[in-house]
C-alpha atoms as a PDB file:
ATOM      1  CA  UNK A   1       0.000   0.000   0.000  1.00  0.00           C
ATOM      2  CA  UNK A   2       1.450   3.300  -1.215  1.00  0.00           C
ATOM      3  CA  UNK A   3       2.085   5.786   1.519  1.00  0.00           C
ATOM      4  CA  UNK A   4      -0.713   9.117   1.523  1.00  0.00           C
ATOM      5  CA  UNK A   5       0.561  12.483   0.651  1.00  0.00           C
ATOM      6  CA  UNK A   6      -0.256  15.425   2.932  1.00  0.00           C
ATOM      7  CA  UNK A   7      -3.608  15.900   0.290  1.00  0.00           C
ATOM      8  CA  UNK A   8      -4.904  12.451   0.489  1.00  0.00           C
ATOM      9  CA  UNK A   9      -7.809  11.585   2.589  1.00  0.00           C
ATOM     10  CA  UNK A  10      -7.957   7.626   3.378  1.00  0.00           C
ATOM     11  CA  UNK A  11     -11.597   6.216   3.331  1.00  0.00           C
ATOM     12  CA  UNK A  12     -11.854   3.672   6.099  1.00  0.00           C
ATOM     13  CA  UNK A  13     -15.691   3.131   6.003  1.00  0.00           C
ATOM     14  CA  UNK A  14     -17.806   3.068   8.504  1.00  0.00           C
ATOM     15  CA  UNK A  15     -14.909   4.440  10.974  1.00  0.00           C
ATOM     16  CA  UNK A  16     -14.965   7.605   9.008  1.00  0.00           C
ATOM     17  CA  UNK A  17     -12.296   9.336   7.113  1.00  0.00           C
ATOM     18  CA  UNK A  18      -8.771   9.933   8.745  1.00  0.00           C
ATOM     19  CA  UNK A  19      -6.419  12.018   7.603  1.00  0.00           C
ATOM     20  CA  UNK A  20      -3.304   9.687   7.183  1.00  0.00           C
ATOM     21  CA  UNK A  21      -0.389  12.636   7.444  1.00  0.00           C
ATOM     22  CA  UNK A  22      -1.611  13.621  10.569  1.00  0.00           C
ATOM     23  CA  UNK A  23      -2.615  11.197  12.546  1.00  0.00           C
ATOM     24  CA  UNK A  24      -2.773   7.423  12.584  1.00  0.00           C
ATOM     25  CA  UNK A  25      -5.356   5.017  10.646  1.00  0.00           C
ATOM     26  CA  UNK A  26      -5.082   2.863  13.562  1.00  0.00           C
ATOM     27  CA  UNK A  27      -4.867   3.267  17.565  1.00  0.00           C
ATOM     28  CA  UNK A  28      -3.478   0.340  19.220  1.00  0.00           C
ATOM     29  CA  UNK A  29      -4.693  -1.706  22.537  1.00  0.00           C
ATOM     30  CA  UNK A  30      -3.075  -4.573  24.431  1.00  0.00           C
ATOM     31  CA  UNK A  31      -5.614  -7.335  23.550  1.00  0.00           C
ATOM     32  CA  UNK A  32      -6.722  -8.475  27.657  1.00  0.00           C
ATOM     33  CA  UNK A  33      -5.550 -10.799  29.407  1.00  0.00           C
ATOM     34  CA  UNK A  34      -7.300 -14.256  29.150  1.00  0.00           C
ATOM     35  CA  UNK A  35      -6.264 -17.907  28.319  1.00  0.00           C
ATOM     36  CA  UNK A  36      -7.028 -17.135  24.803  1.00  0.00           C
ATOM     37  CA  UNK A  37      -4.749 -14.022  25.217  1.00  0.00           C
ATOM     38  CA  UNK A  38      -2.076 -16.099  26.358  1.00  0.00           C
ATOM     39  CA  UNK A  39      -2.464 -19.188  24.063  1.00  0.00           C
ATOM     40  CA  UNK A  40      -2.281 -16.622  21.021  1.00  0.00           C
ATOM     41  CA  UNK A  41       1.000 -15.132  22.287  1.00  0.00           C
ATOM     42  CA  UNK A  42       2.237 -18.592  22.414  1.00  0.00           C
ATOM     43  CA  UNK A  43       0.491 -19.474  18.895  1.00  0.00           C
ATOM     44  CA  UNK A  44       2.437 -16.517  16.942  1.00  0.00           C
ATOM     45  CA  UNK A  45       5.785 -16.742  18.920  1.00  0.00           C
ATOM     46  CA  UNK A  46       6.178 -19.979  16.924  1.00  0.00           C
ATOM     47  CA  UNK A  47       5.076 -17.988  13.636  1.00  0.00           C
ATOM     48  CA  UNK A  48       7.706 -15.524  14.648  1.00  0.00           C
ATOM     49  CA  UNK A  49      10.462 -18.443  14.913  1.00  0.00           C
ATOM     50  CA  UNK A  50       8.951 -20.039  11.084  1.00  0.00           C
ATOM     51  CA  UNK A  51       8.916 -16.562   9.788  1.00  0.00           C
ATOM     52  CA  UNK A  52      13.041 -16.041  10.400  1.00  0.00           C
ATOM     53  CA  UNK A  53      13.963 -19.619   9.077  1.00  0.00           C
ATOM     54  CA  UNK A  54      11.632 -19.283   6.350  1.00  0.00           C
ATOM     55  CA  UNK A  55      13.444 -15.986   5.015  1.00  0.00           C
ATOM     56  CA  UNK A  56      16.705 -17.226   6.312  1.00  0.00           C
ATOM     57  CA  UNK A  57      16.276 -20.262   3.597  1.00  0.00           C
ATOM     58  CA  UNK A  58      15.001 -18.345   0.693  1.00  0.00           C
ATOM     59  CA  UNK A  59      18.167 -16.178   0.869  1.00  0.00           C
ATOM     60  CA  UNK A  60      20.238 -19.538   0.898  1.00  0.00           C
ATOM     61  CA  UNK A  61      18.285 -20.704  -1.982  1.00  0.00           C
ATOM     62  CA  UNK A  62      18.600 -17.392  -3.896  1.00  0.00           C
ATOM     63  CA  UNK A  63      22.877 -17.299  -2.995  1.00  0.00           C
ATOM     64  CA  UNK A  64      22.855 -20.865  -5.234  1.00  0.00           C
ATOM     65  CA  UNK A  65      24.179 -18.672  -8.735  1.00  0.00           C
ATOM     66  CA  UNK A  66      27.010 -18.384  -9.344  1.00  0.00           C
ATOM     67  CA  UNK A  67      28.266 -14.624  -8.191  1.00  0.00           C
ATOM     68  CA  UNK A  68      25.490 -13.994  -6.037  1.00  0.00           C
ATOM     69  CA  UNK A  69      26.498 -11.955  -2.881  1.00  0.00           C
ATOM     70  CA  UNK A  70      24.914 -13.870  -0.847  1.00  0.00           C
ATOM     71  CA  UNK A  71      27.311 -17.413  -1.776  1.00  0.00           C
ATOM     72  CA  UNK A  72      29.294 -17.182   1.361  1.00  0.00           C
ATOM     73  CA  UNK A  73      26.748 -16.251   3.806  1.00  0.00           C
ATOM     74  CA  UNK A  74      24.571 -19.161   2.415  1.00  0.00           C
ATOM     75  CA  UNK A  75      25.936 -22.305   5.409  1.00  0.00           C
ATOM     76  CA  UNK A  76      25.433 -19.223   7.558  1.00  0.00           C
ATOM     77  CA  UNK A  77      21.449 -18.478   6.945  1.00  0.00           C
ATOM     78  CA  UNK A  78      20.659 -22.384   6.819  1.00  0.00           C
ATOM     79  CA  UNK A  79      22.645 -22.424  10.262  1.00  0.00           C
ATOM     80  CA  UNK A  80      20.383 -19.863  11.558  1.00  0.00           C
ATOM     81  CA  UNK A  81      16.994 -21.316  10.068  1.00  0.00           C
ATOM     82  CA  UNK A  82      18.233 -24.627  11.579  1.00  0.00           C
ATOM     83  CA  UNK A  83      18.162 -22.738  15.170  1.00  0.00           C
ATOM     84  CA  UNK A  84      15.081 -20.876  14.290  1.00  0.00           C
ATOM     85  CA  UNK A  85      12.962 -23.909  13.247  1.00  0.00           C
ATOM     86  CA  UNK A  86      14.868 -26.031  16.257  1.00  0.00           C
ATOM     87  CA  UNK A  87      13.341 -23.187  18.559  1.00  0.00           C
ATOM     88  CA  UNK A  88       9.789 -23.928  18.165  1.00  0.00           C
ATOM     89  CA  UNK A  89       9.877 -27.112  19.534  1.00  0.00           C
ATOM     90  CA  UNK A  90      13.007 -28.003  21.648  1.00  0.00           C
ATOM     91  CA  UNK A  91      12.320 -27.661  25.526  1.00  0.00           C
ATOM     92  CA  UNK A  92      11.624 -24.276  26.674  1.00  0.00           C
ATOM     93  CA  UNK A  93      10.832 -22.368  30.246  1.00  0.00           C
ATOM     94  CA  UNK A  94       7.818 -20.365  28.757  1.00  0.00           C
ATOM     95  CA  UNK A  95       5.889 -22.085  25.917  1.00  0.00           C
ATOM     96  CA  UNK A  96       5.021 -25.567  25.117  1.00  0.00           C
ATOM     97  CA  UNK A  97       6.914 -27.445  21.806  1.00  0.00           C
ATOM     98  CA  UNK A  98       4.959 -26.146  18.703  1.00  0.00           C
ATOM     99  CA  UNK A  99       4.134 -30.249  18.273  1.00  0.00           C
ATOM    100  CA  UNK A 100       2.290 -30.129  21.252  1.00  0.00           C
ATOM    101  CA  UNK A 101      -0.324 -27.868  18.938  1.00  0.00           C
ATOM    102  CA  UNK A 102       0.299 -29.047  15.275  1.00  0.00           C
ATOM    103  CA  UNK A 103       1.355 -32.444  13.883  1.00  0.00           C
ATOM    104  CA  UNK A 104       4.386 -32.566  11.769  1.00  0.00           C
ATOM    105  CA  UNK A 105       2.664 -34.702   8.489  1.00  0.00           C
ATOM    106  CA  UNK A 106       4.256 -38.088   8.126  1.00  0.00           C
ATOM    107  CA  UNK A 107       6.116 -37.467   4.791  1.00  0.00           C
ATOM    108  CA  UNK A 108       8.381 -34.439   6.624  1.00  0.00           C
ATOM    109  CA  UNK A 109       8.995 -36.517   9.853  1.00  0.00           C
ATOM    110  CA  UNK A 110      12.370 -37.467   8.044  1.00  0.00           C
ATOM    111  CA  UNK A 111      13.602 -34.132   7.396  1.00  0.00           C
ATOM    112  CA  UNK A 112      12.116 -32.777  10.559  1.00  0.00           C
ATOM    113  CA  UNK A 113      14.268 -35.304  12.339  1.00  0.00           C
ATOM    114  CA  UNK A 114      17.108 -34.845  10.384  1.00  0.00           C
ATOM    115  CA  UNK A 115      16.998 -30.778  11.103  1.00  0.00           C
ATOM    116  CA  UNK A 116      16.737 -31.685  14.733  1.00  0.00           C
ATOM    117  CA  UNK A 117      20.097 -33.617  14.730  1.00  0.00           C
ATOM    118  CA  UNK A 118      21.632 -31.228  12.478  1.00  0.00           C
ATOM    119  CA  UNK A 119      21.129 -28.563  15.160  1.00  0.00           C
ATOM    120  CA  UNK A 120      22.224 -30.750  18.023  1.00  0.00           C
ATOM    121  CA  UNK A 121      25.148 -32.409  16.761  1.00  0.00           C
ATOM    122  CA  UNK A 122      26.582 -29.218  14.389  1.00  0.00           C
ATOM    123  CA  UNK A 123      25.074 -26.136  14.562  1.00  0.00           C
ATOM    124  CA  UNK A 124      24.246 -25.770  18.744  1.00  0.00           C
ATOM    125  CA  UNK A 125      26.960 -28.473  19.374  1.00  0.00           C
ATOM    126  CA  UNK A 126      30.316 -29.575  18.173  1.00  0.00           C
ATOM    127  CA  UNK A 127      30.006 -33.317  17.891  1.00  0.00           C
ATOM    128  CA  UNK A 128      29.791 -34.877  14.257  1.00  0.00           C
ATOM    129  CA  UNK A 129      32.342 -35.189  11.112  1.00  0.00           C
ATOM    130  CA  UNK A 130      30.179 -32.644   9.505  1.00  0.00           C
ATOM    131  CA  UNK A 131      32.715 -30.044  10.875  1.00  0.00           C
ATOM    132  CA  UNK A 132      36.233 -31.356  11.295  1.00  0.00           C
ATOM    133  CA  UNK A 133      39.635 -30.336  12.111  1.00  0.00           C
ATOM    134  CA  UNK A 134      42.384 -31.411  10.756  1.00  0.00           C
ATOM    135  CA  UNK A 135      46.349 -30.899  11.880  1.00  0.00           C
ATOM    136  CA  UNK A 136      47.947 -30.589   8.311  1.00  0.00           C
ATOM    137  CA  UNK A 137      51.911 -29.809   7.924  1.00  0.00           C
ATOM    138  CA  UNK A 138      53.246 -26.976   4.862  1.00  0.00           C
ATOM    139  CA  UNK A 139      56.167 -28.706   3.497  1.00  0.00           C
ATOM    140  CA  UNK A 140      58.401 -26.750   0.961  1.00  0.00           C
ATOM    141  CA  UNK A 141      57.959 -28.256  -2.433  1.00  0.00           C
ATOM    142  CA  UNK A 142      61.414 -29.191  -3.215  1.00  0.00           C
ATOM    143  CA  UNK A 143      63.193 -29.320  -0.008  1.00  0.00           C
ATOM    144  CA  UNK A 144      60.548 -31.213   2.269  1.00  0.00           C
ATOM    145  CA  UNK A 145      61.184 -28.797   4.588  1.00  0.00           C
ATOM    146  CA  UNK A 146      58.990 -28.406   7.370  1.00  0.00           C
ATOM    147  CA  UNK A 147      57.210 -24.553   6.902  1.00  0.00           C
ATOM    148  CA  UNK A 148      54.377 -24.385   9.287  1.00  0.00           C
ATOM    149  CA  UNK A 149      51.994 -26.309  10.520  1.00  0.00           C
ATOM    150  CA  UNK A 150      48.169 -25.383  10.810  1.00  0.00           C
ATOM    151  CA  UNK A 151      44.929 -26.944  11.052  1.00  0.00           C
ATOM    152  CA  UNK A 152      42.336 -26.491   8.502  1.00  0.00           C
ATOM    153  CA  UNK A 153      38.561 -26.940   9.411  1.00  0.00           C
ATOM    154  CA  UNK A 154      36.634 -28.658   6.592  1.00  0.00           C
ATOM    155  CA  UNK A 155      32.296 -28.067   7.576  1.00  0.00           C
ATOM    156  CA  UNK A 156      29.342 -29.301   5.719  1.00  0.00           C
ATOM    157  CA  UNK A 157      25.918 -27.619   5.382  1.00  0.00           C
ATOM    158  CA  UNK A 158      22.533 -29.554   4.288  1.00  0.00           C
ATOM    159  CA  UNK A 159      22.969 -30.451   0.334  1.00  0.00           C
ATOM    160  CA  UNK A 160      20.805 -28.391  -2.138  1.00  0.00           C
ATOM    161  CA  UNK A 161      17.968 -31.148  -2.101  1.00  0.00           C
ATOM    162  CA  UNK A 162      17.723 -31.561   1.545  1.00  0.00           C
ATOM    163  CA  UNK A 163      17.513 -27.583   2.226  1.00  0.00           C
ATOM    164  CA  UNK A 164      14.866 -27.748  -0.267  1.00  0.00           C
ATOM    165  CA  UNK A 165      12.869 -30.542   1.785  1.00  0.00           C
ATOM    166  CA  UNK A 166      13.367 -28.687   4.715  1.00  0.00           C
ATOM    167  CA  UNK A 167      12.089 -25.256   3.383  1.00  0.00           C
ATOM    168  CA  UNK A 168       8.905 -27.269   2.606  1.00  0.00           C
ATOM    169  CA  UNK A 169       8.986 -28.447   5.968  1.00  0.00           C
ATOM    170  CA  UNK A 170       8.460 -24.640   7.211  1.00  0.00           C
ATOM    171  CA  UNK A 171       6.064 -24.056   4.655  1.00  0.00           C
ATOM    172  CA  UNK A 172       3.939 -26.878   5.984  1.00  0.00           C
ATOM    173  CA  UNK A 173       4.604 -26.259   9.725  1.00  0.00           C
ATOM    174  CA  UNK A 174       3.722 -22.706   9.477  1.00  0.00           C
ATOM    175  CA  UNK A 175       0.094 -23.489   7.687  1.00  0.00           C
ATOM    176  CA  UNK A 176      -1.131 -25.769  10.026  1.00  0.00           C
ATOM    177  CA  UNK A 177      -0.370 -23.273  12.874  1.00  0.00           C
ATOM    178  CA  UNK A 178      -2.272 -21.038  11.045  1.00  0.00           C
ATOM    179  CA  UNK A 179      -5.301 -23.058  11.009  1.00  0.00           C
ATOM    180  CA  UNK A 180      -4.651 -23.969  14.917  1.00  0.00           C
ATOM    181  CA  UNK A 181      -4.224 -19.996  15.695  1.00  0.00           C
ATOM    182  CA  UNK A 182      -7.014 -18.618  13.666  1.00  0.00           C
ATOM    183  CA  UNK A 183      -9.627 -19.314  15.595  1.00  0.00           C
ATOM    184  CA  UNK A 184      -8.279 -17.890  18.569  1.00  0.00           C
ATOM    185  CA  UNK A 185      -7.260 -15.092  16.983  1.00  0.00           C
ATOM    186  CA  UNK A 186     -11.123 -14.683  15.834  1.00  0.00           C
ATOM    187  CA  UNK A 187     -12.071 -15.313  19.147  1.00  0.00           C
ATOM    188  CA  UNK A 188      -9.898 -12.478  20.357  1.00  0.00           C
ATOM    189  CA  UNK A 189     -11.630  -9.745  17.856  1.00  0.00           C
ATOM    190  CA  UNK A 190     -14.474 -10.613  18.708  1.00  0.00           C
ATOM    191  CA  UNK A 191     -14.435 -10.174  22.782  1.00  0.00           C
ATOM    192  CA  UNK A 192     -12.313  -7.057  21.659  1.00  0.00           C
ATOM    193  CA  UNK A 193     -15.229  -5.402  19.768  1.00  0.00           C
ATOM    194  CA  UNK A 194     -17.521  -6.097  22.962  1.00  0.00           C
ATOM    195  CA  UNK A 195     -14.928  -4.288  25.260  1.00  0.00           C
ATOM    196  CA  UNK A 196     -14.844  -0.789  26.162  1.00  0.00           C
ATOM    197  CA  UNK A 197     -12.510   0.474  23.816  1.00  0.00           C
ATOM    198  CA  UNK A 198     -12.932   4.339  24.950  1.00  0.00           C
ATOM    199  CA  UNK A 199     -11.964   3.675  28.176  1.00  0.00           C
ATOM    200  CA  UNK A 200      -9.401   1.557  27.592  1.00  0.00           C
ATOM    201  CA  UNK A 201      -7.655   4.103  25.308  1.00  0.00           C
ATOM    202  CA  UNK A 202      -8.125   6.744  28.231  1.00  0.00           C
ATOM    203  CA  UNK A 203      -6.198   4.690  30.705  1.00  0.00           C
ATOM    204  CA  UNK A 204      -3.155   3.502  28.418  1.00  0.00           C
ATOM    205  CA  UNK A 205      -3.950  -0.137  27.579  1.00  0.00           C
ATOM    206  CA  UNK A 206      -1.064  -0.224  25.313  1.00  0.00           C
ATOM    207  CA  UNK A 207       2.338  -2.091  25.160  1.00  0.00           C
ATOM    208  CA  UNK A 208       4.682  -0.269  27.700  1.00  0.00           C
ATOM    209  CA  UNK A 209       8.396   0.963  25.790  1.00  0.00           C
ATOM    210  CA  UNK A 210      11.175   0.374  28.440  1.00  0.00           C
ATOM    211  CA  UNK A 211      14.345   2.454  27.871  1.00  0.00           C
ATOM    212  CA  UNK A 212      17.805   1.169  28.573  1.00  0.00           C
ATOM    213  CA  UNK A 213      21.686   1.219  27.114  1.00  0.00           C
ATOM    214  CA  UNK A 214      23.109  -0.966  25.970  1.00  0.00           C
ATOM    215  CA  UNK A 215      25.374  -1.618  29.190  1.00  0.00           C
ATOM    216  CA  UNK A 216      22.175  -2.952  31.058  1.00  0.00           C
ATOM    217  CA  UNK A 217      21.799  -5.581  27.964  1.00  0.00           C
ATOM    218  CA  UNK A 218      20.385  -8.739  29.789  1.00  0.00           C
ATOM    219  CA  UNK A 219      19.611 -12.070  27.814  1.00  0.00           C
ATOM    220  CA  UNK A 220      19.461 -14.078  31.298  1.00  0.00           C
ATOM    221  CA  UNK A 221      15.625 -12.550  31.681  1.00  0.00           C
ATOM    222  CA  UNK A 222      11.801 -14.936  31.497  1.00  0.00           C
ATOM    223  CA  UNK A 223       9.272 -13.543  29.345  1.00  0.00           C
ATOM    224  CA  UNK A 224       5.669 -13.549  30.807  1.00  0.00           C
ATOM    225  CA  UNK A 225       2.967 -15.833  29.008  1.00  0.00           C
ATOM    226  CA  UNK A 226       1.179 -12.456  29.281  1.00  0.00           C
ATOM    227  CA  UNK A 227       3.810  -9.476  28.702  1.00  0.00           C
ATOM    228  CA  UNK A 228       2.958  -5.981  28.759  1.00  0.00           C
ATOM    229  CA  UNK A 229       6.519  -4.158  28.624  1.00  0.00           C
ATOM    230  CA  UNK A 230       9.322  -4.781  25.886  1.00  0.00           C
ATOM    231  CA  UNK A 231      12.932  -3.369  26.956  1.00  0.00           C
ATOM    232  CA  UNK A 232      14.680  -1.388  23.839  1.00  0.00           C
ATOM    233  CA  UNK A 233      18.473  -0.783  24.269  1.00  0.00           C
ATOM    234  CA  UNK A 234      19.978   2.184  22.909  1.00  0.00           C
ATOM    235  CA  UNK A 235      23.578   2.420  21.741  1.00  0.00           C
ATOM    236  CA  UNK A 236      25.678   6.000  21.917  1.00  0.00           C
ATOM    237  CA  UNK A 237      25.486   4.992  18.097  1.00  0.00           C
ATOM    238  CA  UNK A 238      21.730   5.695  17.961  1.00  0.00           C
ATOM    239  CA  UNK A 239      21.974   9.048  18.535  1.00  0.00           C
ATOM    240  CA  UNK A 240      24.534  10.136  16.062  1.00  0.00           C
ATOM    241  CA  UNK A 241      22.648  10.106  12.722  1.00  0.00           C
ATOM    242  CA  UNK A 242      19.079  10.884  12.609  1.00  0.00           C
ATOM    243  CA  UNK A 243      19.103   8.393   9.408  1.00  0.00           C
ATOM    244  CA  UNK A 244      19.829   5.724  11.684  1.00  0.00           C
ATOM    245  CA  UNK A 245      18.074   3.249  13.603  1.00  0.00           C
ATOM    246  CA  UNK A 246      20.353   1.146  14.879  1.00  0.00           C
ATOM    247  CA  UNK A 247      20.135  -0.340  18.241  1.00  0.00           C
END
């Protein structure tokens, strides 16, 4: 959707016109808390997880030319979807595995599998031959004399095919948590539109914007099933360019 210029009036129906330049189309609530509140936090978290190993494997897929920028980086992104997809259903302190909701489909139990070692043996752990060492002597051509000595580190990603099989995987995964989340999601609009949406505009029911640096940067925290504050941390970096958004 194209953005409105300062002249443009945006039509949203029965809710009236708004002027898009100057104020927002939309105000934004924290949907209550309730089970189904909670469940669909836990519902999309695992769409969040599918979401970053989905795009992490199309730009692996994409680096396959030949020149492509993106040729290097491509054992890194399949690392990183391995990790992502891994994340929806290895044990956690705050959500239930994602199988505990959807069932992976018999035909992808393979793969699935397969991803799961691949994390556990490779990518979270160093275990299997897929990434080995090796103590290898430089020996000068004519002399056989000793040069150096060095170790060279020889690592395998998932093959072409099997990258393919498991992007299919996260296809899959990711519809059938749509169909499990919809519903609640549904259910959620429609105790929303029976709530009193005035009032809670008037006393702030919106997602609380904690500021910190980056020297107060703490992974060791617990999310709540229920959160209603996210914690942003600002580097001196920030501030520098108004361009910039880095953080």
């Amino acid at each position: 959707m194209s953005a409105a210029t300062d002249a443009e009036i945006v039509d949203v129906g029965d809710d009236g016109s708004v002027n898009s330049a100057v104020e927002p189309i939309f105000k934004v609530v924290t949907v209550p808390d309730s089970a189904d509140a909670r469940l669909f936090v836990e519902l999309s978290s695992y769409g969040a997880d599918l979401a970053e190993a989905r795009h992490a494997l199309d730009l692996a897929i994409e680096s396959r030319g030949e020149g492509s920028q993106l040729e290097d980086a491509a054992a890194y992104l399949i690392a990183f979807a391995v990790v992502a997809y891994c994340r929806t259903y290895f044990p956690s302190n705050v959500r239930k595995p994602l199988t505990d909701h959807i069932a992976i489909p018999a035909e992808l139990s393979d793969i699935h599998a397969l991803v799961g070692a691949f994390r556990n043996t490779t990518i979270a752990h160093s275990q299997s031959n897929l990434a080995t060492t090796f103590p290898v002597g430089f020996l000068d051509a004519a002399t056989l004399r000793v040069r150096d000595v060095a170790a060279a580190t020889v690592s395998q990603t998932l093959p072409p095919r099997l990258v393919d099989r498991f992007r299919e995987l996260v296809e899959v995964a990711d519809d059938l948590l749509f169909e499990v989340t919809e519903p609640v999601r549904q259910r959620l609009v429609d105790n929303l539109s029976g709530s009193d949406l005035t009032r809670m505009l008037e006393v702030g029911g919106q997602l609380r914007i904690v500021d910190a640096t980056d020297a107060d940067f703490a992974p060791r925290t617990r999310r709540r099933p229920y959160p209603t504050a996210h914690t942003v941390y600002w580097s001196a970096t920030s501030l520098r360019s108004d361009s910039s958004d880095t953080t």
